[in-house]
N, C-alpha and C. Protein backbone atom coordinates (compact mmCIF):
# COMPACT_ATOMS: atom_id res chain seq x y z
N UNK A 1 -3.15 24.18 -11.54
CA UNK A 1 -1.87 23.48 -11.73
C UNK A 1 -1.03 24.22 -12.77
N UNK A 2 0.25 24.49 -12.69
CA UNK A 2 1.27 25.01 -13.24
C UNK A 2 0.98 23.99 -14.91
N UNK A 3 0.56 25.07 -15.89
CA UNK A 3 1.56 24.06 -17.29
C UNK A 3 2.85 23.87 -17.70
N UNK A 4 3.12 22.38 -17.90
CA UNK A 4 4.50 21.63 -17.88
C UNK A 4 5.48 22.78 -18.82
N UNK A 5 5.11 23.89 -19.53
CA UNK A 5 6.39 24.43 -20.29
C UNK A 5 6.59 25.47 -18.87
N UNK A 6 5.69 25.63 -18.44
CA UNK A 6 5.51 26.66 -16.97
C UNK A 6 7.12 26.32 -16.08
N UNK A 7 7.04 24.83 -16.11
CA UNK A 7 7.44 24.32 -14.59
C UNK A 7 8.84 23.90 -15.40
N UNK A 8 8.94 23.55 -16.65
CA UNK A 8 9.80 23.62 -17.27
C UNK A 8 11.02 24.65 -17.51
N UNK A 9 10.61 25.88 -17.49
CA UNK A 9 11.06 27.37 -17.18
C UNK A 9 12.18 27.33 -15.92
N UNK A 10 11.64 27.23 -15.18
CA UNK A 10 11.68 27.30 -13.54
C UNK A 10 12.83 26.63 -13.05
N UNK A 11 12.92 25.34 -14.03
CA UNK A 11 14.23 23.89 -13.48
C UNK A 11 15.20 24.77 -12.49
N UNK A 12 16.18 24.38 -11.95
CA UNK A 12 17.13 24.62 -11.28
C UNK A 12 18.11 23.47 -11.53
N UNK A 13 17.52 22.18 -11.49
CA UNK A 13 18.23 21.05 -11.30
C UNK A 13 17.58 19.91 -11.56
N UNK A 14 18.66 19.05 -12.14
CA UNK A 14 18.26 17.91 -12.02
C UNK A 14 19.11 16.43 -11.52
N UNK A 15 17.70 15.43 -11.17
CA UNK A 15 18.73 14.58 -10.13
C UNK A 15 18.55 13.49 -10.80
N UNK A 16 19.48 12.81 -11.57
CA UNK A 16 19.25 11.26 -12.21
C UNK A 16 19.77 9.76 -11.44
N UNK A 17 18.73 9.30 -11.61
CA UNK A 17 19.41 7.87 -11.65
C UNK A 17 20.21 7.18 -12.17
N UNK A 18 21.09 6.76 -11.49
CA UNK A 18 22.05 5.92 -12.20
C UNK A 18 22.64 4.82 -13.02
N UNK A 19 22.39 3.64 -12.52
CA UNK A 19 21.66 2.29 -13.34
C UNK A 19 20.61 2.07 -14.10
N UNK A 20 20.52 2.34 -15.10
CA UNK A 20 19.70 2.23 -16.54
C UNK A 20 19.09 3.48 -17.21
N UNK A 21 20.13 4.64 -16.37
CA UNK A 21 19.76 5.79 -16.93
C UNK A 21 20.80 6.82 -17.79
N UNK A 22 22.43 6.71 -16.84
CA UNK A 22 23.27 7.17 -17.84
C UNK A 22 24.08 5.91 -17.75
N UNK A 23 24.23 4.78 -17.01
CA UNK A 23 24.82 3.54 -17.41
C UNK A 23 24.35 2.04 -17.60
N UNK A 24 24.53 1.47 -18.49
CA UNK A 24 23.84 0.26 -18.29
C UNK A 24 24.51 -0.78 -18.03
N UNK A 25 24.37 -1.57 -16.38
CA UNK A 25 25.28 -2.09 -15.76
C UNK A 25 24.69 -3.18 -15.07
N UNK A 26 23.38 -3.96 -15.87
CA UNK A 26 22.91 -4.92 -16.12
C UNK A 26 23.55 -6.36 -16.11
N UNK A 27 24.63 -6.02 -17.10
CA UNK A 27 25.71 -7.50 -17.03
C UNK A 27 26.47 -7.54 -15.55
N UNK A 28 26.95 -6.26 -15.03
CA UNK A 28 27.36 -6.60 -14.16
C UNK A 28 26.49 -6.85 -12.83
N UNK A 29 25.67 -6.65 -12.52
CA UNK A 29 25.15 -6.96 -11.51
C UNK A 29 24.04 -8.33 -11.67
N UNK A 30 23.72 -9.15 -12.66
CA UNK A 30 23.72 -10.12 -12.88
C UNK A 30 24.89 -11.02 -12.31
N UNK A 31 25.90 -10.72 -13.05
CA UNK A 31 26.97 -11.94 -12.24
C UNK A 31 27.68 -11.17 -11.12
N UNK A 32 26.87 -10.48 -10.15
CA UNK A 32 27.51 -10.23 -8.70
C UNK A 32 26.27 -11.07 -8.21
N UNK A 33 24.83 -11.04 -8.89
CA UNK A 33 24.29 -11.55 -8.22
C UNK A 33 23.97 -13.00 -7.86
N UNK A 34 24.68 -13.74 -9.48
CA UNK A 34 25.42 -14.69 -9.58
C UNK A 34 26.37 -15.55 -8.77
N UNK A 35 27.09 -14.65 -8.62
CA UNK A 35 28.27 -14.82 -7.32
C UNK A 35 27.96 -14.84 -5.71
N UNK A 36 26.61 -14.04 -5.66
CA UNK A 36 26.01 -13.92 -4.27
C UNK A 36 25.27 -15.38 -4.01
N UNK A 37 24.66 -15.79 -4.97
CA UNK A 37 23.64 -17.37 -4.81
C UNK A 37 24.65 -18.30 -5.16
N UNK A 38 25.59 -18.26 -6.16
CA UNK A 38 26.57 -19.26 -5.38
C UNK A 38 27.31 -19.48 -4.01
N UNK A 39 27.47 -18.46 -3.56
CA UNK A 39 28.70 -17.79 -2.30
C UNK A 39 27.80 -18.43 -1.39
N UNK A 40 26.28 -18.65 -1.61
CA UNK A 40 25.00 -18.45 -0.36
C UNK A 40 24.57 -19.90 -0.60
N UNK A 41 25.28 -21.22 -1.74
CA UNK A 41 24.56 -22.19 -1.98
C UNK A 41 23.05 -22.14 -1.77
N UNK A 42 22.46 -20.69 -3.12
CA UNK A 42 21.07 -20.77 -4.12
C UNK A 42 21.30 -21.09 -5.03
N UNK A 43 22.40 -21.00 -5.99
CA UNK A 43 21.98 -21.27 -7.25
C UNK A 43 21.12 -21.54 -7.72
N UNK A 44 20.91 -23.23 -7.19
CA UNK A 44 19.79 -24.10 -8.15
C UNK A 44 18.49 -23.73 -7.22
N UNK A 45 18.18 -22.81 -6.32
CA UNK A 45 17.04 -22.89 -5.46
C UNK A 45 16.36 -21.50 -6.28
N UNK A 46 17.07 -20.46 -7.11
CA UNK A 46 16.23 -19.24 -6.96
C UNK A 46 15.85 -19.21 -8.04
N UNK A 47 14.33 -19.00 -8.67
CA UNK A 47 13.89 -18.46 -9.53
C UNK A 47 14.68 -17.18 -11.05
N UNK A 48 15.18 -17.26 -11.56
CA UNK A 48 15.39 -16.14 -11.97
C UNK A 48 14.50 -14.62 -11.78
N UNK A 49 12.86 -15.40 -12.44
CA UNK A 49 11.84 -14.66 -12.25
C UNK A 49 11.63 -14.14 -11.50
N UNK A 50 12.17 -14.48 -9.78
CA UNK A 50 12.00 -13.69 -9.00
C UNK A 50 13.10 -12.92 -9.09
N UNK A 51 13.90 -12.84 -9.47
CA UNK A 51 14.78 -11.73 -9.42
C UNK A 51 14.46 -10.49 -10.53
N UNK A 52 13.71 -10.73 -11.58
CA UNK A 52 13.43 -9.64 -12.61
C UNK A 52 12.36 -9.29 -11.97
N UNK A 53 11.32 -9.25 -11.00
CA UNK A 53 10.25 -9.12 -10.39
C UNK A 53 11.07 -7.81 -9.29
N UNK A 54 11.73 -8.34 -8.97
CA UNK A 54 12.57 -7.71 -7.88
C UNK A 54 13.64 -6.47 -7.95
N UNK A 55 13.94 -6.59 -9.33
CA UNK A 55 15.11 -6.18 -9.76
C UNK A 55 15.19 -4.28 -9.77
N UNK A 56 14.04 -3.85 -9.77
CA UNK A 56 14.25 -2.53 -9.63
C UNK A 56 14.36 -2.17 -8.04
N UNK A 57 14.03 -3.16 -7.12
CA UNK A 57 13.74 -2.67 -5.55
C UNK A 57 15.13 -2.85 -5.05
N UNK A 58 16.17 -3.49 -5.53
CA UNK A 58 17.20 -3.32 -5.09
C UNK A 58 18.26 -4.52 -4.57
N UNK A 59 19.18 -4.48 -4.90
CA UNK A 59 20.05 -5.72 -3.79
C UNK A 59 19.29 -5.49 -2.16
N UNK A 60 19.08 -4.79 -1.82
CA UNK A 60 18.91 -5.18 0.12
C UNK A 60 17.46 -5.92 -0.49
N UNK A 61 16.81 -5.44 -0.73
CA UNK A 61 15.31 -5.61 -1.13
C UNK A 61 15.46 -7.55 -1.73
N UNK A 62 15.84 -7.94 -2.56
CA UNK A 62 16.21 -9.26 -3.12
C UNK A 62 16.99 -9.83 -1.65
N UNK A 63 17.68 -9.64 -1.36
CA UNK A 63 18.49 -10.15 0.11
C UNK A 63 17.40 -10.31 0.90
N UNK A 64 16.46 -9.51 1.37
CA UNK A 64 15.30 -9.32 1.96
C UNK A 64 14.62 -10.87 2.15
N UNK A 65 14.40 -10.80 0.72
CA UNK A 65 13.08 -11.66 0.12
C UNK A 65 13.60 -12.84 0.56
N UNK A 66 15.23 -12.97 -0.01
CA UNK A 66 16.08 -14.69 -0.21
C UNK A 66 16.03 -14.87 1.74
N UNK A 67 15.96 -14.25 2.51
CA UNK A 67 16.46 -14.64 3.90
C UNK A 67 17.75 -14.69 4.33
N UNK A 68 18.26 -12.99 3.14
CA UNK A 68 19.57 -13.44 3.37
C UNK A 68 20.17 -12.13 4.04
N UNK A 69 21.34 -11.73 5.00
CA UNK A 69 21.33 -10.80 6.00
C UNK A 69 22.27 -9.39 5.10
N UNK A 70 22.57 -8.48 5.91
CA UNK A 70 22.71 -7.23 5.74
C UNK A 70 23.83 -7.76 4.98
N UNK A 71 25.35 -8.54 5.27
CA UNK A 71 26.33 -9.01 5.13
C UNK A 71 26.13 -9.60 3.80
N UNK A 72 25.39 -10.60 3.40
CA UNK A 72 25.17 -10.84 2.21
C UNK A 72 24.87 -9.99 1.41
N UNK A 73 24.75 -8.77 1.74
CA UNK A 73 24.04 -7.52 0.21
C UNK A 73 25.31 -6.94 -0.15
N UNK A 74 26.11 -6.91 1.38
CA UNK A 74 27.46 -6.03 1.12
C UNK A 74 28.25 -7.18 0.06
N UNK A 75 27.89 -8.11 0.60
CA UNK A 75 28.68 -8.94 -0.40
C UNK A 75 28.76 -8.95 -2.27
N UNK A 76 27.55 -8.63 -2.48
CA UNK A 76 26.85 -8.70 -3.36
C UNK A 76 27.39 -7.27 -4.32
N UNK A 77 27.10 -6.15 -3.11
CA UNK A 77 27.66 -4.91 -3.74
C UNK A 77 28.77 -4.86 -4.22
N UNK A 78 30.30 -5.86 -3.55
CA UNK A 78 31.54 -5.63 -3.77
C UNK A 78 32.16 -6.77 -5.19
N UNK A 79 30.89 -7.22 -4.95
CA UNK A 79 31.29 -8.41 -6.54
C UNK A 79 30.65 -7.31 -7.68
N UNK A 80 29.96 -6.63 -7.41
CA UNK A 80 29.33 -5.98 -8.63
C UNK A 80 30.54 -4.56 -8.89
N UNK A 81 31.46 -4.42 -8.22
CA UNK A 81 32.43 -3.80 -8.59
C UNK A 81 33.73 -4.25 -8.84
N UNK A 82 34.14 -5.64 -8.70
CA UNK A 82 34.59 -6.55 -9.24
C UNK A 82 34.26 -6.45 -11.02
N UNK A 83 33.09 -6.46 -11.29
CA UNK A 83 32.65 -6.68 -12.69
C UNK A 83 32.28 -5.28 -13.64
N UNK A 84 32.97 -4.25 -12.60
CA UNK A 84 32.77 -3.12 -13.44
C UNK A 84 33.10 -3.12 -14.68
N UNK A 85 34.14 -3.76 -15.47
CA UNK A 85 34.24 -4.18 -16.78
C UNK A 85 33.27 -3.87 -17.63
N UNK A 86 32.53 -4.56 -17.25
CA UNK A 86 30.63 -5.23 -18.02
C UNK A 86 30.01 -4.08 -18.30
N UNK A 87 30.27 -2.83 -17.45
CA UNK A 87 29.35 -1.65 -17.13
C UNK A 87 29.57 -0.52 -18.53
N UNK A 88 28.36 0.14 -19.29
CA UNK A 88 28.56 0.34 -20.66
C UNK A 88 27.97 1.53 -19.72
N UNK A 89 28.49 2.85 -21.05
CA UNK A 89 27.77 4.08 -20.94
C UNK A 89 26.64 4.19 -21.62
N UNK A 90 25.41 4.47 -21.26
CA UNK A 90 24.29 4.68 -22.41
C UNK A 90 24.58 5.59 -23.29
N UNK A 91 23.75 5.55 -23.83
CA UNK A 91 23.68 6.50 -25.57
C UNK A 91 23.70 7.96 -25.16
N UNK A 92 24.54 8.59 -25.98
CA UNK A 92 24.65 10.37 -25.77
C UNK A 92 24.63 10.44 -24.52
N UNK A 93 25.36 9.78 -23.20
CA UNK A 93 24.91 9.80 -21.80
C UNK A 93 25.96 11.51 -21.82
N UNK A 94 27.36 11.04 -21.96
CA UNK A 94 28.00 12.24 -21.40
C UNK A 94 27.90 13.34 -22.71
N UNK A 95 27.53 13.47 -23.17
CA UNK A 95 27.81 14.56 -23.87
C UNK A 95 26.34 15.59 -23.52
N UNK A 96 25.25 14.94 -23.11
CA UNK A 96 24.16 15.66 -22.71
C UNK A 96 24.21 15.72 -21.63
N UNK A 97 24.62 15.23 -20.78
CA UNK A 97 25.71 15.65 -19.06
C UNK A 97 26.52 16.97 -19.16
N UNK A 98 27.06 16.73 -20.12
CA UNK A 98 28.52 18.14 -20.25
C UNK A 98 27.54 19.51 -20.96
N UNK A 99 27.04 18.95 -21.35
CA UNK A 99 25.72 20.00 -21.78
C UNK A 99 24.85 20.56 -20.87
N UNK A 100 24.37 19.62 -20.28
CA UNK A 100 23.23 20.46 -18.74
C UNK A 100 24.23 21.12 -17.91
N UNK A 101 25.27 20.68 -17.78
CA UNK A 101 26.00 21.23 -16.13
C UNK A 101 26.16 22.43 -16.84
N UNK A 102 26.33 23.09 -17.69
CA UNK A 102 26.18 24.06 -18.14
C UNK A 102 25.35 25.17 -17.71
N UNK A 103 24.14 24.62 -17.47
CA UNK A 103 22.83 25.04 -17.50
C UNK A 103 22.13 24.89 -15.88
N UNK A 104 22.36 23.93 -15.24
CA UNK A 104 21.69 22.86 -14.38
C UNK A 104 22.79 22.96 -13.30
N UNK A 105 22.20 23.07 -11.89
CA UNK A 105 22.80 21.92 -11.07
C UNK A 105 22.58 20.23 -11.31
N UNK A 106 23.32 19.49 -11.07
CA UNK A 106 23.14 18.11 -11.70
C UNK A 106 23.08 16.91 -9.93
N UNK A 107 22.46 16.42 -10.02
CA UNK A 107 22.24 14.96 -8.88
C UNK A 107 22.40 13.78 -9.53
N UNK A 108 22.98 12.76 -8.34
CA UNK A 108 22.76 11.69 -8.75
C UNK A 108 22.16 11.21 -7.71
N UNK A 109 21.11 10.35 -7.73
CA UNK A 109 20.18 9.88 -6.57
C UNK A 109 19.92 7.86 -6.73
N UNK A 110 20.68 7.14 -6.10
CA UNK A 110 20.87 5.66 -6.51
C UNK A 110 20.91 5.09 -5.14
N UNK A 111 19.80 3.70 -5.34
CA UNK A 111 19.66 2.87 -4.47
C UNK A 111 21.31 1.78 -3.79
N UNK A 112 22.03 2.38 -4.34
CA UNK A 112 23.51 1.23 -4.72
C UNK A 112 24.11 2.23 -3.36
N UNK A 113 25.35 1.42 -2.43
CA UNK A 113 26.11 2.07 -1.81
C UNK A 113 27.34 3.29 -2.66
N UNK A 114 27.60 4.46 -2.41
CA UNK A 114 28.21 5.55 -2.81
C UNK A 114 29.77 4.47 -3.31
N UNK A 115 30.36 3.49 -2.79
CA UNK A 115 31.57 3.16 -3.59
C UNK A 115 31.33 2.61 -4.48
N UNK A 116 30.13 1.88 -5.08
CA UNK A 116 29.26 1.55 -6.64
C UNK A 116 29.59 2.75 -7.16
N UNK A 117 28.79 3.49 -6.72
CA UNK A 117 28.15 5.24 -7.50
C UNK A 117 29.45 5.76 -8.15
N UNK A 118 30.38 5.71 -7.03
CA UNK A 118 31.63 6.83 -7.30
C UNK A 118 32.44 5.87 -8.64
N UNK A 119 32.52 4.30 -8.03
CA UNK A 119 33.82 4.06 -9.39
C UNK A 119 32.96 3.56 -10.60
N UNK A 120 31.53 3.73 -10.22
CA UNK A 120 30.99 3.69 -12.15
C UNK A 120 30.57 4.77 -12.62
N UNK A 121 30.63 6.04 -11.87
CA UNK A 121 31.26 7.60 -12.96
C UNK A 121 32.82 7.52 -12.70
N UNK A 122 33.43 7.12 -11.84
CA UNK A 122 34.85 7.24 -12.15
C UNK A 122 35.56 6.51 -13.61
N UNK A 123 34.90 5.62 -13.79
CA UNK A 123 34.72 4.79 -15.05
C UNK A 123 34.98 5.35 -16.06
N UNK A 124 34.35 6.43 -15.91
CA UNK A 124 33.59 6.94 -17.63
C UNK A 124 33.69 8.42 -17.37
N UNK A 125 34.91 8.58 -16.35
CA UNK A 125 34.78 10.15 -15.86
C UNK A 125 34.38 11.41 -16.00
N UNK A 126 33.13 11.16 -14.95
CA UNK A 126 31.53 11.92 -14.93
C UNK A 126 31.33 12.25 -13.59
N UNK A 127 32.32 11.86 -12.65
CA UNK A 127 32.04 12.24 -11.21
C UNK A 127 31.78 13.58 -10.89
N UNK A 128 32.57 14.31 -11.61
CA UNK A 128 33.38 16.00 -11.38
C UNK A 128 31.89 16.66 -11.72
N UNK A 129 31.02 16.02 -13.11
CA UNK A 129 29.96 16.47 -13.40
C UNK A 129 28.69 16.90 -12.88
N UNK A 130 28.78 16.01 -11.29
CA UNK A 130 27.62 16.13 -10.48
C UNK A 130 28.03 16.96 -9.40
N UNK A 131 27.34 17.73 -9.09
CA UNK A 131 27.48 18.40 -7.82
C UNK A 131 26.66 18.03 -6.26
N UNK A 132 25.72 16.88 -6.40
CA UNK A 132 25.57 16.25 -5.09
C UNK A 132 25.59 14.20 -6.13
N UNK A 133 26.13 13.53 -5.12
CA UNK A 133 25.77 12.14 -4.88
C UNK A 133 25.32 12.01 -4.19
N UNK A 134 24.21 11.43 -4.04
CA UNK A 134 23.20 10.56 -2.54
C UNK A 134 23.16 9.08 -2.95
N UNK A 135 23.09 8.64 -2.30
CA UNK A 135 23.28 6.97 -2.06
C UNK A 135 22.37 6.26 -0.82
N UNK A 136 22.42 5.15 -1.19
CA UNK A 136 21.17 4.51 -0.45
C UNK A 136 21.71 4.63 1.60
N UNK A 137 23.30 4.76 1.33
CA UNK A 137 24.18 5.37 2.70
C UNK A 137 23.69 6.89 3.13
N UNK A 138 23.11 7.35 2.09
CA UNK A 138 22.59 8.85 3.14
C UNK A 138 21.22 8.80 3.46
N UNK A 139 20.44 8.01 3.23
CA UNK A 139 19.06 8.06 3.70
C UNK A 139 18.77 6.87 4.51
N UNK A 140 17.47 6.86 5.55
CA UNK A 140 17.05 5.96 6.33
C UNK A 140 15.97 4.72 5.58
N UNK A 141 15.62 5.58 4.08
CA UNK A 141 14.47 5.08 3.30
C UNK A 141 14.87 4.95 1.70
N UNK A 142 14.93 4.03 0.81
CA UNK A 142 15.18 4.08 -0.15
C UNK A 142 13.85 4.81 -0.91
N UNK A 143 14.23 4.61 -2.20
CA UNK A 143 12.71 5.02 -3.38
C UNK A 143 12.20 3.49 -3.39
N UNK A 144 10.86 3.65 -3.54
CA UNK A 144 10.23 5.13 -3.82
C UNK A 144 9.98 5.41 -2.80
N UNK A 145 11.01 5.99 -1.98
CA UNK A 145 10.42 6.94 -0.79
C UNK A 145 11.06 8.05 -1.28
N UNK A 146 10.65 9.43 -1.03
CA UNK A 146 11.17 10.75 -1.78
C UNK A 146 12.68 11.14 -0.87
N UNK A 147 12.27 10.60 0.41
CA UNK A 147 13.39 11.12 1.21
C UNK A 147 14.94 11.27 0.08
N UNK A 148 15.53 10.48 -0.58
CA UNK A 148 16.47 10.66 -1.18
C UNK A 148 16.84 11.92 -2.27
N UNK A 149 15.50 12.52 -2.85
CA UNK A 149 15.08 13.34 -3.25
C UNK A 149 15.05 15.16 -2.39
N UNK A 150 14.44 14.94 -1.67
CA UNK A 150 14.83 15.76 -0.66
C UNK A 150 16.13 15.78 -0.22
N UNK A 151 16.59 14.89 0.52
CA UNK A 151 18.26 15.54 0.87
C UNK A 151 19.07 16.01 -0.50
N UNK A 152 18.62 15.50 -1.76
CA UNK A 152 19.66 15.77 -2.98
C UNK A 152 19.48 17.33 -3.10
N UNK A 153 17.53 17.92 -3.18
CA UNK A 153 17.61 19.38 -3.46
C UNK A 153 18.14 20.05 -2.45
N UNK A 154 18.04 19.51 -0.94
CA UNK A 154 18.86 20.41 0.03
C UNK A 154 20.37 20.52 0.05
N UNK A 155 20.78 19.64 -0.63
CA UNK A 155 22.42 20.10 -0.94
C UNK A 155 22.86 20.55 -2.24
N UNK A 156 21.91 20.69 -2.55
CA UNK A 156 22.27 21.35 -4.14
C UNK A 156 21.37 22.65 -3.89
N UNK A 157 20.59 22.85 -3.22
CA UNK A 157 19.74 24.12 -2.64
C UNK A 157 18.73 24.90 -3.31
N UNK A 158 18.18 23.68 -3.71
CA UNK A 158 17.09 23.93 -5.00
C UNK A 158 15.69 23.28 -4.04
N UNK A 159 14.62 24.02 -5.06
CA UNK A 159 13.58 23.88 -4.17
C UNK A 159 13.34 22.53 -4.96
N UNK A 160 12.39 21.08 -4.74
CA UNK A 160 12.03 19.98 -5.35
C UNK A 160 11.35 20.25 -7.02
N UNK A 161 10.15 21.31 -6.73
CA UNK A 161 9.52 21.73 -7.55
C UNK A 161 9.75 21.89 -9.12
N UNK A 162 11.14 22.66 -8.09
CA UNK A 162 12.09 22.79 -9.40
C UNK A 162 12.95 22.18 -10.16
N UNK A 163 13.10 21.18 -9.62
CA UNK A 163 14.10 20.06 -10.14
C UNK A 163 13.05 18.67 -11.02
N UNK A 164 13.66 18.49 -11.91
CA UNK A 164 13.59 17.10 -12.72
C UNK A 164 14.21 16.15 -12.32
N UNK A 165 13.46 14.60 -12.60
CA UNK A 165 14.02 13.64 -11.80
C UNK A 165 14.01 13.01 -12.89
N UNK A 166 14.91 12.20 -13.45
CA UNK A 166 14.82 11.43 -14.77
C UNK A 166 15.37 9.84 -14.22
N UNK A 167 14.31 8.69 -14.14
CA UNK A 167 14.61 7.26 -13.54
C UNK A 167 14.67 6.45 -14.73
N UNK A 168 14.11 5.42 -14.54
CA UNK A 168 13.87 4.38 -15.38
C UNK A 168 12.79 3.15 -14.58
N UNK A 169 12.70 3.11 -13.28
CA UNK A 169 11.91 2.22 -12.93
C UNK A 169 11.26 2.98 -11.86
N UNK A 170 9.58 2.32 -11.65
CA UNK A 170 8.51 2.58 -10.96
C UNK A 170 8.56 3.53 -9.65
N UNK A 171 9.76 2.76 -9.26
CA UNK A 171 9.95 3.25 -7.80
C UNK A 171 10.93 4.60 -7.79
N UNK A 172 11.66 5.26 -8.99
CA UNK A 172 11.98 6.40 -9.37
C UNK A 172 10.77 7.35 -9.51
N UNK A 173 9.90 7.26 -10.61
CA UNK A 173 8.73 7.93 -11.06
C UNK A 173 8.01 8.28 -9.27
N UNK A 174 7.54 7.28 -8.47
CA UNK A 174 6.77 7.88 -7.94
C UNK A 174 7.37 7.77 -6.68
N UNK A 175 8.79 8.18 -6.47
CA UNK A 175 10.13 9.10 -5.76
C UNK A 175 9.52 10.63 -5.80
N UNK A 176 9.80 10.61 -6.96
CA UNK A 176 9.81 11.90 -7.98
C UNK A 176 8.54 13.14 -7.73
N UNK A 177 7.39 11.96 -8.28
CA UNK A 177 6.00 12.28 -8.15
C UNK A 177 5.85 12.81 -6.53
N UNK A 178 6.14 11.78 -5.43
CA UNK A 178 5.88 12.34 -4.29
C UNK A 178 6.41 13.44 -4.07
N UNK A 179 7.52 13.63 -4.34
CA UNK A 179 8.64 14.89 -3.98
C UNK A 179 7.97 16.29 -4.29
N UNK A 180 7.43 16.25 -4.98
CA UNK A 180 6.58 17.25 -6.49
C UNK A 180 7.38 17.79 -7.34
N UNK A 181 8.25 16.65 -7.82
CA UNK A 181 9.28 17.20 -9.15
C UNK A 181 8.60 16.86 -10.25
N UNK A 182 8.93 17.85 -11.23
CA UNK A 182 8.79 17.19 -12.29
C UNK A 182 9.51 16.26 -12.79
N UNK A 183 9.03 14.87 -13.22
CA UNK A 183 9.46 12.99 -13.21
C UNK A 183 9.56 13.16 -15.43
N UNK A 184 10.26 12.24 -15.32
CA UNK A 184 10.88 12.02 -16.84
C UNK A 184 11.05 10.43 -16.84
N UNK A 185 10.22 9.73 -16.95
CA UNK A 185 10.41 8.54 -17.69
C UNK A 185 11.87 8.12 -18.35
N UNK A 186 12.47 7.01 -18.20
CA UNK A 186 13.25 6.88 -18.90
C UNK A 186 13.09 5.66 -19.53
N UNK A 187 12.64 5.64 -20.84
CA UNK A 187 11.93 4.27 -21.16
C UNK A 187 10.50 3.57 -20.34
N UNK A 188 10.21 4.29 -19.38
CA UNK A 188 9.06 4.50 -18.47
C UNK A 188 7.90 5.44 -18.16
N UNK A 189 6.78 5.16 -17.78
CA UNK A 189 5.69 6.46 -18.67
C UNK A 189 5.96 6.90 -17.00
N UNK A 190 6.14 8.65 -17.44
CA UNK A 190 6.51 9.93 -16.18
C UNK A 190 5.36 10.62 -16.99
N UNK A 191 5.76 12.03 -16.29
CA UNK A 191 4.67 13.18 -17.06
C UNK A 191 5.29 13.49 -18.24
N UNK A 192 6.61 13.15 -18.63
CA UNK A 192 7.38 12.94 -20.41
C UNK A 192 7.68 11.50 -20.32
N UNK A 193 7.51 10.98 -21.41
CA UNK A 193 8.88 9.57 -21.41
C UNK A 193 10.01 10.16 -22.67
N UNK A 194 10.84 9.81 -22.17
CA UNK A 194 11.92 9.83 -23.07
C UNK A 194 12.59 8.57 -23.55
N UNK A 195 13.62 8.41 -25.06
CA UNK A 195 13.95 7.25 -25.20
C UNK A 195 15.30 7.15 -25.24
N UNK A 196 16.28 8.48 -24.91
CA UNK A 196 17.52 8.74 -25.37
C UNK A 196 17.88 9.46 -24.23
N UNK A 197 18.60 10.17 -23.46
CA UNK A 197 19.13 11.14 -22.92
C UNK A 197 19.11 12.60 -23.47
N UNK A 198 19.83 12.19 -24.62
CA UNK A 198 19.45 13.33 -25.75
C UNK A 198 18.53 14.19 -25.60
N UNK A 199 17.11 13.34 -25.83
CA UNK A 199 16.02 13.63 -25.89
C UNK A 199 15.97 14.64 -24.76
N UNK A 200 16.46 15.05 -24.03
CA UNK A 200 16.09 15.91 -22.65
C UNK A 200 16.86 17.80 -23.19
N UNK A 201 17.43 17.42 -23.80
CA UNK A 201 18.13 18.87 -24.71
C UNK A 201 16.75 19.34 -25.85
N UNK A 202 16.24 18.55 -25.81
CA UNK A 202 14.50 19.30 -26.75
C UNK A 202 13.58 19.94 -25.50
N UNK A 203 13.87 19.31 -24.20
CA UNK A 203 12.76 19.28 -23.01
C UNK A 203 13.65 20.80 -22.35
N UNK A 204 14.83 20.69 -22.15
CA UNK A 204 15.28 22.13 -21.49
C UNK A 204 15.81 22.96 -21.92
């Protein structure tokens, strides 16, 4: 097996997640999802708990569970851009962004439909910064299936190997892991965890 300063060398690229990795957009998709169990008369029927149980697999995935149809997720998606407001940049997000593209081809790889993706870097204007978006609209399989992973290095034209995947939840890491990238924890144990963004300017 390659040692990690080995494979470290090698990067080409990297593909991040979006929600809880360079933005934290928590408040807002709380009250889209808010707005979805009222709109759906759940309110008083759903667990919260099941929704923090749930919460990294995705709006379709929670829609899934509730018995509620394709139409209800879209719904769900367009209130959570309604509340882009709510949506904060994490810590040192862009300035260690404007730093890798330097260095890096850059991905963004997110379970959310591409008009989420686009107006919460349009937000905080970071779009220009990435050179592929993939969205849960270009694949047949979300994470953790790698497929999303794969189409990102084939349009950025990097081999997987070579690319870093930096998530924050389970189903990122072993995205990542399957793909055979090297995986970065984000607040989550990968083959590094990290606690900052920052922290990734010591790693490359």
């Amino acid at each position: 097996m390659i040692p990690i300063r080995e494979r470290f060398r090698r990067v080409e690229s990297i593909l991040f997640d979006l929600d809880g990795v360079i933005v934290d957009s928590f408040d807002s998709w709380v009250l889209a999802i808010t707005d979805l169990l009222d709109e759906y008369n759940m309110i008083d029927r759903v667990d919260w708990r099941f929704l923090v149980e749930y919460w990294g697999r995705g709006v379709d995935a929670i829609c899934r569970e509730l018995g509620l149809d394709e139409k209800a997720a879209k719904y769900c998606y367009s209130r959570q851009i309604t509340h882009i407001d709510q949506i904060k940049l994490m810590n040192n997000a862009k300035e260690t962004i404007k730093y890798l593209k330097n260095k890096y081809k850059l991905g963004i790889i997110t379970n959310i439909p591409r008009a989420n993706a686009v107006a919460v870097l349009d937000r905080f204007d970071l779009t220009n910064f990435f050179d592929a978006i993939m969205t849960i609209e270009d694949v047949n399989r979300q994470k953790p299936d790698p497929e999303i992973i794969f189409k990102a290095s084939d349009r950025l034209g990097c081999k997987p190997e070579n690319t870093v995947v930096v998530g924050d939840t389970e189903s990122d890491v072993i995205a990542g892991e399957r793909a055979g990238c090297i995986v970065i924890g984000f607040g989550i144990k990968g083959e590094i965890k990290i606690a900052d963004l920052s922290d990734l300017l010591n790693l490359l």
